[in-house]
PDB file of N, CA and C in Angstrom:
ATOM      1  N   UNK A   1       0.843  -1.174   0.000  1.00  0.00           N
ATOM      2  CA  UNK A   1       0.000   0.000   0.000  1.00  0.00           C
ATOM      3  C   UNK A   1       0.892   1.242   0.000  1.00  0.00           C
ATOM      4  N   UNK A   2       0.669   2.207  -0.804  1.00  0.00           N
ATOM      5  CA  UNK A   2       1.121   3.741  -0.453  1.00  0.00           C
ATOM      6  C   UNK A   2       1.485   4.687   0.710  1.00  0.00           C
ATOM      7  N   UNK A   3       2.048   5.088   0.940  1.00  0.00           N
ATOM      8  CA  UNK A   3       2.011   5.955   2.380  1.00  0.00           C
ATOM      9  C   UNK A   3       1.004   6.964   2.159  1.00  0.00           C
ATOM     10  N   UNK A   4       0.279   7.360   0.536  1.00  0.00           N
ATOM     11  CA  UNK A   4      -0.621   8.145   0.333  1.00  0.00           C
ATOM     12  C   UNK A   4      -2.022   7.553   0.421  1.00  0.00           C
ATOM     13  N   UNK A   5      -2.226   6.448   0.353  1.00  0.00           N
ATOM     14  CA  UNK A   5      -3.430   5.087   0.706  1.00  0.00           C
ATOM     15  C   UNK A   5      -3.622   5.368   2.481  1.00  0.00           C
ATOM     16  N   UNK A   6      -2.247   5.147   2.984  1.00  0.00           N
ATOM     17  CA  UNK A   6      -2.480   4.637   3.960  1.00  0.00           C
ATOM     18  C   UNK A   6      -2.430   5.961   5.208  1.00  0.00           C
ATOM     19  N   UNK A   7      -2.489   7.282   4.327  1.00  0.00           N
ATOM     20  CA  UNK A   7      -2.698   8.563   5.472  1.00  0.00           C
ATOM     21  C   UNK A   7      -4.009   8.347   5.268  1.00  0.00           C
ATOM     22  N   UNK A   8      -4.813   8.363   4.184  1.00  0.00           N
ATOM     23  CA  UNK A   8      -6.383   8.010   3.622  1.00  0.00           C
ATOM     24  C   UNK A   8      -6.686   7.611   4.900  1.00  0.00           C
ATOM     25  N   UNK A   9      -6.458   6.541   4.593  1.00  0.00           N
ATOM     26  CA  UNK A   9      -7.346   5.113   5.672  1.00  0.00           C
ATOM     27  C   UNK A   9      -7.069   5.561   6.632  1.00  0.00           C
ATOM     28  N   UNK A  10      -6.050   6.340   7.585  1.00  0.00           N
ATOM     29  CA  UNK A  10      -5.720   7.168   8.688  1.00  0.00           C
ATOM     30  C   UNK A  10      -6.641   8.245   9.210  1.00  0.00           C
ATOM     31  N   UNK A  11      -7.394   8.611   8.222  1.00  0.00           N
ATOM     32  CA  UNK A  11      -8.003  10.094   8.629  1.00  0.00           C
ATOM     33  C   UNK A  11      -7.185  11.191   7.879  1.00  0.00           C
ATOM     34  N   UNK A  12      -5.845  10.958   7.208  1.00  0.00           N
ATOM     35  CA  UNK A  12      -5.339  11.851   6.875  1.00  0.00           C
ATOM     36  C   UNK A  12      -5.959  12.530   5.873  1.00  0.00           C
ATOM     37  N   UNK A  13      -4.963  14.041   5.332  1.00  0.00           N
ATOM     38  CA  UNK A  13      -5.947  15.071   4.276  1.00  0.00           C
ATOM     39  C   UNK A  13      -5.252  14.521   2.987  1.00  0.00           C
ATOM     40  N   UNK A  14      -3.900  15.251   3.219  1.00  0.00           N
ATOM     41  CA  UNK A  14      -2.870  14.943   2.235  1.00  0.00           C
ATOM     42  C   UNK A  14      -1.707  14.935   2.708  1.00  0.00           C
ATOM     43  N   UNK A  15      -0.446  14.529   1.371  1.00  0.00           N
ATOM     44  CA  UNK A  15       1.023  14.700   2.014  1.00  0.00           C
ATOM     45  C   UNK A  15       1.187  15.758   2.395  1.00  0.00           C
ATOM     46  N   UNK A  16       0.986  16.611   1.765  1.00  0.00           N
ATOM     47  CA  UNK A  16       1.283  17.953   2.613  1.00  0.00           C
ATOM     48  C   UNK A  16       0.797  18.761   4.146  1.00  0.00           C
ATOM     49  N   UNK A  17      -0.140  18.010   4.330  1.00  0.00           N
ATOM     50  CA  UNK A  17      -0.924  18.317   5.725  1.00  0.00           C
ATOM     51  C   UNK A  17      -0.183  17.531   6.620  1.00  0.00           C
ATOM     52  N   UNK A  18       0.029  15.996   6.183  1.00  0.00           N
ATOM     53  CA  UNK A  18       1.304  14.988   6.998  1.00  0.00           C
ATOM     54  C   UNK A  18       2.238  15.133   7.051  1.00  0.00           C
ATOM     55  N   UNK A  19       3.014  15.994   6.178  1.00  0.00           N
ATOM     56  CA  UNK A  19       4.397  16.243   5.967  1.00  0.00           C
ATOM     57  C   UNK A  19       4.632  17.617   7.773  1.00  0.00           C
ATOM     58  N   UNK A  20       3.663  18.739   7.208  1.00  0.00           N
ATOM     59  CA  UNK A  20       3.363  19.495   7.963  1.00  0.00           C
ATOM     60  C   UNK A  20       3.476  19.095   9.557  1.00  0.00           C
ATOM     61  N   UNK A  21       2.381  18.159   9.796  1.00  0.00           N
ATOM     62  CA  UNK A  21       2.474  17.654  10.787  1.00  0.00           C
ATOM     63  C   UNK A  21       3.428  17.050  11.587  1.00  0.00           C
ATOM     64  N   UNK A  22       4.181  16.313  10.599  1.00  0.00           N
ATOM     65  CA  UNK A  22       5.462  15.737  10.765  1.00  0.00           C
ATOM     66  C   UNK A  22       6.574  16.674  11.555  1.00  0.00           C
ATOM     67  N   UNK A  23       6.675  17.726  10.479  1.00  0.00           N
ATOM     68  CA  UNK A  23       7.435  18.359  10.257  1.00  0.00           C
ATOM     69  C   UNK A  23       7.718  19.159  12.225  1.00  0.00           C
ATOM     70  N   UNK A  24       6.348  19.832  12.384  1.00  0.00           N
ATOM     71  CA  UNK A  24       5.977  20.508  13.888  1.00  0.00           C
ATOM     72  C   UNK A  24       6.198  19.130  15.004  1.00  0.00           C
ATOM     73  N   UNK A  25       5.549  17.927  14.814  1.00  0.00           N
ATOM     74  CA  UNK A  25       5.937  16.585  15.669  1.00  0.00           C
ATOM     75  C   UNK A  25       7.761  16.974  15.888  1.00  0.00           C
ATOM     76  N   UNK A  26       8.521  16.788  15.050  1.00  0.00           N
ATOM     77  CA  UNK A  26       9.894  16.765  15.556  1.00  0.00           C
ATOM     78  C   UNK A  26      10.408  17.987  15.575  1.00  0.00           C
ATOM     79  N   UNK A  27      10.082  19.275  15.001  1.00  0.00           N
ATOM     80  CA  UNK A  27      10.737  20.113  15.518  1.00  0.00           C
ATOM     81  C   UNK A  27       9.769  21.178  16.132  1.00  0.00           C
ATOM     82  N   UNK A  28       9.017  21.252  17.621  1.00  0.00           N
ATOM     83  CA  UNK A  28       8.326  22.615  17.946  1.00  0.00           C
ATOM     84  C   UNK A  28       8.821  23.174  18.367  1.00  0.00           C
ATOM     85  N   UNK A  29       7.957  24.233  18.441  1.00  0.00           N
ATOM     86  CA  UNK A  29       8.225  25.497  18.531  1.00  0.00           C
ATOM     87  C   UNK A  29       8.735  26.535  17.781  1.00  0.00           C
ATOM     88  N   UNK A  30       8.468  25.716  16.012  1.00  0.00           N
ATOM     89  CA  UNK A  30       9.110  26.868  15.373  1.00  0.00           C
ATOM     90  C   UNK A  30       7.885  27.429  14.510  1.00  0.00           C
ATOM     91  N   UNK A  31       8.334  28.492  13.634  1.00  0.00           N
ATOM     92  CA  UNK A  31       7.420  29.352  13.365  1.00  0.00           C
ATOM     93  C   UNK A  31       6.680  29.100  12.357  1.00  0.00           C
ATOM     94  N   UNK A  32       5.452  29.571  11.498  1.00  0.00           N
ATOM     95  CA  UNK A  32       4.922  29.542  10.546  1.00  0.00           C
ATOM     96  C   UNK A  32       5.703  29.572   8.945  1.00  0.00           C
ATOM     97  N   UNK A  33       6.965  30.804   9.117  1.00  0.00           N
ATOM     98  CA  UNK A  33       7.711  30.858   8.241  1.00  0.00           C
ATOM     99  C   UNK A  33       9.205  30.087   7.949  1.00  0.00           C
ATOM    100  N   UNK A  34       9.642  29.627   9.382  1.00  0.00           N
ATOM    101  CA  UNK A  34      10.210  28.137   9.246  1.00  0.00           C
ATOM    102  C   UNK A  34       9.542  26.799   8.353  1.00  0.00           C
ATOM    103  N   UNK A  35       8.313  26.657   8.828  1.00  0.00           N
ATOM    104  CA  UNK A  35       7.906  25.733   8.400  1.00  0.00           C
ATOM    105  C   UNK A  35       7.263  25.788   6.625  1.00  0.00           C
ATOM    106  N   UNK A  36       6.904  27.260   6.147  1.00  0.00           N
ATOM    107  CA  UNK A  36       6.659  27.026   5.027  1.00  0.00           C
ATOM    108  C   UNK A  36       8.269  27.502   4.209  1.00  0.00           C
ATOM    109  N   UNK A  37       9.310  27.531   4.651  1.00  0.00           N
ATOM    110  CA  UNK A  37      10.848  27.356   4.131  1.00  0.00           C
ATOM    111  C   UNK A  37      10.842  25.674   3.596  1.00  0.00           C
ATOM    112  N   UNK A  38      10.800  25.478   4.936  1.00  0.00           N
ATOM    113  CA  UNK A  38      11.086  23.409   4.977  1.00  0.00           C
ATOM    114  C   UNK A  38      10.234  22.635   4.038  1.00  0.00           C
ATOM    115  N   UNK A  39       8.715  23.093   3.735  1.00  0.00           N
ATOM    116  CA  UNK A  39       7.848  22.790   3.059  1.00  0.00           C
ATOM    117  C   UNK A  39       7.701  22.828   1.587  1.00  0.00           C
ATOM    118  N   UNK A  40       8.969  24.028   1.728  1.00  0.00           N
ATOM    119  CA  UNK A  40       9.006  24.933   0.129  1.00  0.00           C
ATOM    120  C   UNK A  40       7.283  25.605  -0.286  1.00  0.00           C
ATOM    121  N   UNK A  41       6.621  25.908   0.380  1.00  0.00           N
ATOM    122  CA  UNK A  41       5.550  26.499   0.312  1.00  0.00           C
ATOM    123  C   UNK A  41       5.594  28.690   0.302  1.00  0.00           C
ATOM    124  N   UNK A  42       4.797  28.908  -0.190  1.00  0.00           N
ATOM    125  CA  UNK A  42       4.714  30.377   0.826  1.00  0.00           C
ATOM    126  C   UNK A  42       4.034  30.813   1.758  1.00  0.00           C
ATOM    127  N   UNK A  43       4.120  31.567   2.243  1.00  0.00           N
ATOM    128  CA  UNK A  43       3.890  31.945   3.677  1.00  0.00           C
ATOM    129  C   UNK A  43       2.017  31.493   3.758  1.00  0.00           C
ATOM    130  N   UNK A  44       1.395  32.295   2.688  1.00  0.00           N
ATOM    131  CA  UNK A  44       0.115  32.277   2.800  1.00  0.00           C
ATOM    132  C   UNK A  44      -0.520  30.793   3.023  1.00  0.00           C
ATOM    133  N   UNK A  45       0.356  29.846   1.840  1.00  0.00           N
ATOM    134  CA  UNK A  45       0.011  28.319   1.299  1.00  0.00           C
ATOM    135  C   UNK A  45       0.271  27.867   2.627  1.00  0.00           C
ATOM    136  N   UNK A  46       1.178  28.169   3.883  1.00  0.00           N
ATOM    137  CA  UNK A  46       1.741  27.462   4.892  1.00  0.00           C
ATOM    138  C   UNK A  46       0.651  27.949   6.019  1.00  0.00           C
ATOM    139  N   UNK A  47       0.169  29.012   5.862  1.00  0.00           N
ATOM    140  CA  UNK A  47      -0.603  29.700   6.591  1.00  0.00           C
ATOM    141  C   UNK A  47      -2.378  28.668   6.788  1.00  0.00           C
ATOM    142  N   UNK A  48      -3.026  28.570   5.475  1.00  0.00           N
ATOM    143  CA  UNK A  48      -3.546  27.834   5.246  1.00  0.00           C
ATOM    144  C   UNK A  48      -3.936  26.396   5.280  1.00  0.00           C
ATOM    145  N   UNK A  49      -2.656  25.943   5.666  1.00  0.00           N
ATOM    146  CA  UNK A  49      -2.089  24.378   5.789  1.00  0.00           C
ATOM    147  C   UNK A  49      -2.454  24.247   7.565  1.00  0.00           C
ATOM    148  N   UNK A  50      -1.833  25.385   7.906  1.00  0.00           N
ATOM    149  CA  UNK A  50      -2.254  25.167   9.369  1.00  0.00           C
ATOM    150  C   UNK A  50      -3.344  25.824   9.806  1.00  0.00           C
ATOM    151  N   UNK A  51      -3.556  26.061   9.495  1.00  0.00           N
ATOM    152  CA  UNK A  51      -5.721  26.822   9.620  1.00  0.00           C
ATOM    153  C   UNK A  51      -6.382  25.454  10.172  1.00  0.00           C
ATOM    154  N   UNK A  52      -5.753  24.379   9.018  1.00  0.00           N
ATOM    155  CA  UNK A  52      -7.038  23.487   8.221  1.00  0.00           C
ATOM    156  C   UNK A  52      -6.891  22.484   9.538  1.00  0.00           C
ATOM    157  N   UNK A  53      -5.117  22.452   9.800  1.00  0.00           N
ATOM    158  CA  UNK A  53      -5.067  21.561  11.118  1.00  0.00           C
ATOM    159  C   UNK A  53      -4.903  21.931  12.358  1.00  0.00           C
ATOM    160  N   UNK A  54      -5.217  22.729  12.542  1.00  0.00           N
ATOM    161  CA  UNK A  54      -5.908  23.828  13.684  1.00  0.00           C
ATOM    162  C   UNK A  54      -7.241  23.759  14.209  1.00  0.00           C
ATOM    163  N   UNK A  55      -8.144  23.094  12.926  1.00  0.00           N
ATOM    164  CA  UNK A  55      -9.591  23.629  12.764  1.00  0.00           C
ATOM    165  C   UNK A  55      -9.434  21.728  13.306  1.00  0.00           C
ATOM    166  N   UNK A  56      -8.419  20.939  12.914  1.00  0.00           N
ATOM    167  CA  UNK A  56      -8.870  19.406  12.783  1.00  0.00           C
ATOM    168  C   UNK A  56      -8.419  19.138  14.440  1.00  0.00           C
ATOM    169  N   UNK A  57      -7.646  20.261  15.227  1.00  0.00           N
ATOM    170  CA  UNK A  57      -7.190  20.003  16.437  1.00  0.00           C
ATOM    171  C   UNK A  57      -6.031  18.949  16.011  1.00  0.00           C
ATOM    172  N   UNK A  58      -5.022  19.248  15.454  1.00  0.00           N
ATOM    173  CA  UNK A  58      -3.800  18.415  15.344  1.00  0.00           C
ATOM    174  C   UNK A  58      -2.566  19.025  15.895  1.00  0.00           C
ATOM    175  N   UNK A  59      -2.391  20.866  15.460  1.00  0.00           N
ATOM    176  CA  UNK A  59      -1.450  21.568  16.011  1.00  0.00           C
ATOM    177  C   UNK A  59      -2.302  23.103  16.741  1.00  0.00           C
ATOM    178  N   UNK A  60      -1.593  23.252  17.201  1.00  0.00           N
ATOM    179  CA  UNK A  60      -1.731  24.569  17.934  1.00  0.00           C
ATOM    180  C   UNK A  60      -0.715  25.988  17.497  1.00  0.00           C
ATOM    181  N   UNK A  61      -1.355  26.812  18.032  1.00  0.00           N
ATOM    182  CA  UNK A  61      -0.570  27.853  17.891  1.00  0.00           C
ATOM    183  C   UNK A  61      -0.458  29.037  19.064  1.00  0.00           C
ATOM    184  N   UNK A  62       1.212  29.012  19.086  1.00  0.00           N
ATOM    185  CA  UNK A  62       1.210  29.370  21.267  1.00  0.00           C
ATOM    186  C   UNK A  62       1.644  30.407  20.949  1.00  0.00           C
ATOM    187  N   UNK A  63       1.857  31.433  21.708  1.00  0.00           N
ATOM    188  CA  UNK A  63       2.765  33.222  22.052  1.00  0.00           C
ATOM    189  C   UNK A  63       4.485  32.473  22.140  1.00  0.00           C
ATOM    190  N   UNK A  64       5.347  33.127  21.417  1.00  0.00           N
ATOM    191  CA  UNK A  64       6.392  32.446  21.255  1.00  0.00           C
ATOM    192  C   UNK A  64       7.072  32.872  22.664  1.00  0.00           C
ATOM    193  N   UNK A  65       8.105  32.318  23.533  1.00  0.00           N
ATOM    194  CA  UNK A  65       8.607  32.846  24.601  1.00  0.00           C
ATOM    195  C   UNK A  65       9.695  33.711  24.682  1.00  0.00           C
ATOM    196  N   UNK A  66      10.581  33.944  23.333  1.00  0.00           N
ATOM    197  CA  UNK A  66      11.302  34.643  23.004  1.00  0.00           C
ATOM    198  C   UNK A  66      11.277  35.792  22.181  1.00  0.00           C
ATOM    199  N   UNK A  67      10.133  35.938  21.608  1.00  0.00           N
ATOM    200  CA  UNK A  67       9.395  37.304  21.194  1.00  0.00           C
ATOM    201  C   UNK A  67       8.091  36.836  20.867  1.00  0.00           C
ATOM    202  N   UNK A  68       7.527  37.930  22.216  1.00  0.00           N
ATOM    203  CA  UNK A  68       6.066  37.893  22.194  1.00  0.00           C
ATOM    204  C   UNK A  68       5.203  38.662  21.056  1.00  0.00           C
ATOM    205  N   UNK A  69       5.875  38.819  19.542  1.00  0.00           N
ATOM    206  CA  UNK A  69       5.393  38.954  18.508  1.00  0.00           C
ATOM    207  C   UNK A  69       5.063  38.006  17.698  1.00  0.00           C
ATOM    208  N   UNK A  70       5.960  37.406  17.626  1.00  0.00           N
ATOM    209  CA  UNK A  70       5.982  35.497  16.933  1.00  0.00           C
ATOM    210  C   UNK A  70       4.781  34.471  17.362  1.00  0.00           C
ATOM    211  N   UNK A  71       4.699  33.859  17.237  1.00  0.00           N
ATOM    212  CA  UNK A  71       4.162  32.489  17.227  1.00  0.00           C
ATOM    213  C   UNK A  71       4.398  31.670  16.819  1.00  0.00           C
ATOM    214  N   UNK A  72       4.229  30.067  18.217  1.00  0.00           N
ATOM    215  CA  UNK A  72       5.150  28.941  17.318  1.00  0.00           C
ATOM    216  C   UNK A  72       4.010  27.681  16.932  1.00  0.00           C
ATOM    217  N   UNK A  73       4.610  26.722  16.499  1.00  0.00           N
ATOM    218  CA  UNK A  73       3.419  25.720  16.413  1.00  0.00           C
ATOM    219  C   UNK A  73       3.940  24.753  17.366  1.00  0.00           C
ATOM    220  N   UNK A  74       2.624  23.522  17.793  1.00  0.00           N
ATOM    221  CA  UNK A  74       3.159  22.748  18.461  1.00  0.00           C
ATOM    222  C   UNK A  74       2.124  21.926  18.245  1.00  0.00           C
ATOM    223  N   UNK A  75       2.965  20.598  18.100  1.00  0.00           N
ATOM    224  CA  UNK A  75       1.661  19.522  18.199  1.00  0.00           C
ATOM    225  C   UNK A  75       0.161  18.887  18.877  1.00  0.00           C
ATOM    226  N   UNK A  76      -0.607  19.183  18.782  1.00  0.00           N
ATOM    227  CA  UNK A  76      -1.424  18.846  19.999  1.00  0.00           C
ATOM    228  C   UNK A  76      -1.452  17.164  20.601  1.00  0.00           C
ATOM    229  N   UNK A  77      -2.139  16.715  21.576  1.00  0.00           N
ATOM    230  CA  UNK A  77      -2.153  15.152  21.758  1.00  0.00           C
ATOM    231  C   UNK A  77      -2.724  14.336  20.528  1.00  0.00           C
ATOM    232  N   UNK A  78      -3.802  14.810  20.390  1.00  0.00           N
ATOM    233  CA  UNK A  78      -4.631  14.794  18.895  1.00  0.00           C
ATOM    234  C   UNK A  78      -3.958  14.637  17.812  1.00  0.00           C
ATOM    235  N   UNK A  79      -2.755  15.495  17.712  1.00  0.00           N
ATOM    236  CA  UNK A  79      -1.817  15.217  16.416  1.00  0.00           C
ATOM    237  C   UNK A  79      -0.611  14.050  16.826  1.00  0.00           C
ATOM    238  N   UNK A  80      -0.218  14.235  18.225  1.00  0.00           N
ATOM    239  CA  UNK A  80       0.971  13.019  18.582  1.00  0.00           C
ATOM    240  C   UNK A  80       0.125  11.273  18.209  1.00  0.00           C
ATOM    241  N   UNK A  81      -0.818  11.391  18.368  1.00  0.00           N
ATOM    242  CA  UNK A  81      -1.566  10.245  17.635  1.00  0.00           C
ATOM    243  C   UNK A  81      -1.280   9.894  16.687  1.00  0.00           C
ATOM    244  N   UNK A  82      -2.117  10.899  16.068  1.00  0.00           N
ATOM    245  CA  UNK A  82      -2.115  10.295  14.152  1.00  0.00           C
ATOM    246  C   UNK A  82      -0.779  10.569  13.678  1.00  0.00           C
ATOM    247  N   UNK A  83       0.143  11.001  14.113  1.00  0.00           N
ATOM    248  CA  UNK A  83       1.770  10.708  13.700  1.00  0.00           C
ATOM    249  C   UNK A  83       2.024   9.160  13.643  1.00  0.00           C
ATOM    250  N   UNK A  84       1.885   9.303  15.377  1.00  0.00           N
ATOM    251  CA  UNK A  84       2.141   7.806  15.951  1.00  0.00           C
ATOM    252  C   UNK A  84       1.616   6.753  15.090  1.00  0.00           C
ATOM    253  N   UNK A  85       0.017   7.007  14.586  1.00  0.00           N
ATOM    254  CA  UNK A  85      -0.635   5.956  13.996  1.00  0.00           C
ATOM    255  C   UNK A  85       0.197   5.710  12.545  1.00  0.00           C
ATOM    256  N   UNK A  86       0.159   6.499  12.023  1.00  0.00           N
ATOM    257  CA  UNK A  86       1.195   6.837  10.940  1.00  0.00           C
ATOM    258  C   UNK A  86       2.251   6.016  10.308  1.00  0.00           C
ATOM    259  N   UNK A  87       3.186   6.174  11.629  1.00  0.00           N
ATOM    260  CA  UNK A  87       4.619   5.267  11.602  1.00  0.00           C
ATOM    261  C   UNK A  87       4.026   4.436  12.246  1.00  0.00           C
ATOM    262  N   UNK A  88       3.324   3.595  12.594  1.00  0.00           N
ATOM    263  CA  UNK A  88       3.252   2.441  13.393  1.00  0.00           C
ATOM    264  C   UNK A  88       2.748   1.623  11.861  1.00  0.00           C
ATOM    265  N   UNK A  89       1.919   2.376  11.106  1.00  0.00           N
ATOM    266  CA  UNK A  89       1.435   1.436   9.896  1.00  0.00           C
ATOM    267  C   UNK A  89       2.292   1.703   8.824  1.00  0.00           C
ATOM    268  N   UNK A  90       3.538   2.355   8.761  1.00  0.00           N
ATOM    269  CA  UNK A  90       4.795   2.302   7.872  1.00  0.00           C
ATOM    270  C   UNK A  90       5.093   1.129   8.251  1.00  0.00           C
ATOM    271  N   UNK A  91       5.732   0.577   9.867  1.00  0.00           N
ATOM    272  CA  UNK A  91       6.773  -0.290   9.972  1.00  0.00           C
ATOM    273  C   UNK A  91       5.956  -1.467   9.696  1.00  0.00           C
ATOM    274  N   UNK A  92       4.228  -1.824   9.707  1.00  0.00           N
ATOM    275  CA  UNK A  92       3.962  -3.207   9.427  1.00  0.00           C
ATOM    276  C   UNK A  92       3.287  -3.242   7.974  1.00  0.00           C
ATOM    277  N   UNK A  93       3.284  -2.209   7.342  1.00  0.00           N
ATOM    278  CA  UNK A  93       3.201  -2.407   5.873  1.00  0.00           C
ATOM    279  C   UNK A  93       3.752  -2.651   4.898  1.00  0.00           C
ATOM    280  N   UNK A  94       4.290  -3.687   4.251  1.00  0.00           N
ATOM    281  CA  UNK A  94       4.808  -4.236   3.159  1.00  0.00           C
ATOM    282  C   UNK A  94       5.322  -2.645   2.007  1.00  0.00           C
ATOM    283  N   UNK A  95       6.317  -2.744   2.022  1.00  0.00           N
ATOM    284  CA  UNK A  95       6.737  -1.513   0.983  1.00  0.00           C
ATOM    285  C   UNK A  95       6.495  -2.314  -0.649  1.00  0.00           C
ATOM    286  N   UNK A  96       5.866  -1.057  -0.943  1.00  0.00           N
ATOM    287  CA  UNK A  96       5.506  -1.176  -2.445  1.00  0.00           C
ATOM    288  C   UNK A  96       5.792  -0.045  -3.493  1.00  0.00           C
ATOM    289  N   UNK A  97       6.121  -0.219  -4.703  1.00  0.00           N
ATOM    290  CA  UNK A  97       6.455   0.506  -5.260  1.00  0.00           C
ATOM    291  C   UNK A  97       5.583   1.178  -6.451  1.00  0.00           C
TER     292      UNK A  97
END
């Protein structure tokens, strides 16, 4: 099966919403414009990306502690899940090409 099948069958949206997710799972606390760098997205497209998983309760968005202008993202429990669920059905799914 696909890793794009198998975000489906997950609840997932798309790669890019998982990637996203991913992306805030291992590194929080960083910013909106970090993350649409890493994404290769722009600001708005990255902006949007996290609206959608905001609205799904996957990440959050906190007052940064090092300038209270910023804002960072951070995973919610909700999102440490469906990561988790994620890679747990990578390592017992047969790779296919």
């Amino acid at each position: 099966m696909t890793l794009k099948k198998q975000i489906a069958e997950l609840g997932g949206r798309s790669l890019s919403h998982e990637s996203a997710l991913f992306t805030i799972y291992n590194h929080p606390n960083e910013t909106i414009d970090v993350l649409s760098k890493v994404l290769g997205l722009t600001h708005s497209g990255a902006v949007r990306l996290i609206n959608t998983l905001e609205k799904e309760e996957l990440v959050e968005r906190r007052k940064s502690v090092k300038d209270a202008r910023s804002v960072v993202l951070y995973v919610t429990d909700k999102g440490s899940q469906r990561v988790k669920r994620v890679l747990n059905s990578r390592e017992t799914a047969p790779l296919k090409y």
